[in-house]
Protein backbone atom coordinates (compact mmCIF):
# COMPACT_ATOMS: atom_id res chain seq x y z
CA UNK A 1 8.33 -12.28 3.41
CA UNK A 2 8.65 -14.37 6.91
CA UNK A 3 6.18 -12.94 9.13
CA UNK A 4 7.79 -13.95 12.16
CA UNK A 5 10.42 -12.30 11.25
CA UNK A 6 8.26 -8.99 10.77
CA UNK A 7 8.34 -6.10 13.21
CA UNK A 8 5.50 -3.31 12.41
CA UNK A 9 4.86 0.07 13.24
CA UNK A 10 1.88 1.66 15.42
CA UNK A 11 -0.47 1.86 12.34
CA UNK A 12 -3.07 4.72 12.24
CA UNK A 13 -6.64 3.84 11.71
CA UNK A 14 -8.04 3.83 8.34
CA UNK A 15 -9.08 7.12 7.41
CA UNK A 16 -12.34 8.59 6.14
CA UNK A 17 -13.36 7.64 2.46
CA UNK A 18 -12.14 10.97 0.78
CA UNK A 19 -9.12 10.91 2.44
CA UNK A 20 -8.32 7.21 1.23
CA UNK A 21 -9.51 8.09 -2.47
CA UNK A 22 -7.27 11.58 -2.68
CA UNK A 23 -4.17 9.05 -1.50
CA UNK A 24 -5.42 6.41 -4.51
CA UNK A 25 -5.94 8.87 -6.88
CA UNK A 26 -2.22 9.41 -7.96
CA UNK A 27 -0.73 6.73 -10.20
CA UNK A 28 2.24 6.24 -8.62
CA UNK A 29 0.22 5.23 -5.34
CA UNK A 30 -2.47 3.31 -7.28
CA UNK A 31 0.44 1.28 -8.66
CA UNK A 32 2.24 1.05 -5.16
CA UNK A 33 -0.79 -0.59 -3.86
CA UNK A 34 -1.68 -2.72 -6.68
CA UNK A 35 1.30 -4.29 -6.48
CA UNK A 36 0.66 -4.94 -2.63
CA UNK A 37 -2.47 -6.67 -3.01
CA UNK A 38 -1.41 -8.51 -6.03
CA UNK A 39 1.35 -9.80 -3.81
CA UNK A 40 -0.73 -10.73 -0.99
CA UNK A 41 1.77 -9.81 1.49
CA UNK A 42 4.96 -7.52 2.37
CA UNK A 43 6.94 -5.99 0.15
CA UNK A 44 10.62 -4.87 -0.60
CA UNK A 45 9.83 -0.62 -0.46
CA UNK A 46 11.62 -0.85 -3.86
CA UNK A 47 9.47 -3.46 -5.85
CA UNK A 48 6.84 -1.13 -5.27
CA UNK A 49 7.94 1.90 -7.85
CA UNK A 50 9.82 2.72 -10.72
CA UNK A 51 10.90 5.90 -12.26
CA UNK A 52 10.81 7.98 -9.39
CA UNK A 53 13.59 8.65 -6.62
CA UNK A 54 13.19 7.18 -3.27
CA UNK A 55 12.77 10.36 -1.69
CA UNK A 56 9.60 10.92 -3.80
CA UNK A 57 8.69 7.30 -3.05
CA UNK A 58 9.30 8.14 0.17
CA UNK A 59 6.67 10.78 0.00
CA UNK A 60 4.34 8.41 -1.36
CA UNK A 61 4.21 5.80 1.15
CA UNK A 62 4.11 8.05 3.96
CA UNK A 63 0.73 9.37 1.75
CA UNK A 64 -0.68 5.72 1.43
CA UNK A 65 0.69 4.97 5.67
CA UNK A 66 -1.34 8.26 6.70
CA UNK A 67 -4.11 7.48 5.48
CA UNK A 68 -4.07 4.15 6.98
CA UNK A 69 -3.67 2.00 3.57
CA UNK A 70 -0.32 0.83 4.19
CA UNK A 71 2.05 -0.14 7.15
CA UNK A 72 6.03 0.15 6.91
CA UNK A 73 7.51 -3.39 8.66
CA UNK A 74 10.95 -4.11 8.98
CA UNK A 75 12.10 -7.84 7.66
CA UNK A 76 14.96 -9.76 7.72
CA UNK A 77 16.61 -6.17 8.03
CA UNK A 78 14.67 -4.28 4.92
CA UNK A 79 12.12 -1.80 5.36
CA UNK A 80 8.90 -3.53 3.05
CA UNK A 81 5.35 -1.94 3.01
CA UNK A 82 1.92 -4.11 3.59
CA UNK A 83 -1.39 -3.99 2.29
CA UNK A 84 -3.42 -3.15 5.45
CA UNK A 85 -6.24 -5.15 3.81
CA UNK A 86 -8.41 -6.53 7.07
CA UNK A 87 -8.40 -2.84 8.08
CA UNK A 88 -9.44 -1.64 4.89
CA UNK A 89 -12.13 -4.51 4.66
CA UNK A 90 -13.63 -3.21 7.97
CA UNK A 91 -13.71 0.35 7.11
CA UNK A 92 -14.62 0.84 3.59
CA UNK A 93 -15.76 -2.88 2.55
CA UNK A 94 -15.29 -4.07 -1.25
CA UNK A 95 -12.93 -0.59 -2.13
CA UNK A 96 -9.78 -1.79 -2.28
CA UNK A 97 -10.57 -5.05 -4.28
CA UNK A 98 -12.94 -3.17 -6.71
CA UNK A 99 -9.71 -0.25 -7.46
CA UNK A 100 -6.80 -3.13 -7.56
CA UNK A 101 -9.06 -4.67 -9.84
CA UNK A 102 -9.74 -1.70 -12.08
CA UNK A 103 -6.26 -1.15 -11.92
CA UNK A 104 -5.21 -4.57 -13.19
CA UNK A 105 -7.90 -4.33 -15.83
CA UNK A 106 -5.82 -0.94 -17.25
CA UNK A 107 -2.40 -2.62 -17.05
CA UNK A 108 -3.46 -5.27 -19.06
CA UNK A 109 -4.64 -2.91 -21.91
């Protein structure tokens, strides 16, 4: 996505380690944010999930945004979530790569 074209949100900051591991530990959320970082940047709200509706998707994001994983941006007209990885890096350093990659590592089997 065209960053310059991106608006964001006020994010919150990062929350406290608990907090970000009860958002990761649903699947649906793990996989929302594994596909973030394996995109490296924004994406479409509904790349990001699959057999659920969008209100329950809905739900979910607003899980991940709260606890200061994710930010909502408007592109080009579509609402697409981000990775708030420098945040993430600052706050809880090495988490998010070492669960994306754990992640990956179960998709694959």
């Amino acid at each position: 996505m065209a960053e310059a074209e991106a608006t964001a949100q006020q994010a919150p900051p990062v929350a406290a380690l608990p907090t970000v591991l009860n958002a990761l530990q649903d699947p649906v959320r793990l996989e929302m944010v594994r596909r973030l970082d394996n995109a490296g940047t924004a994406v479409r709200c509904g790349a990001l999930y699959e057999a659920i509706n969008k209100s329950t998707a809905t739900h979910h994001f607003k899980i991940l945004r709260e606890a200061g994983i994710t930010e909502r941006l408007i592109v080009g007209g579509q609402t697409c979530q981000r990775l708030r990885i420098h945040d993430l890096e600052s706050a809880l350093p090495g988490l998010i790569p070492a669960i994306v990659a754990a992640a990956n590592r179960a998709d694959q089997e």
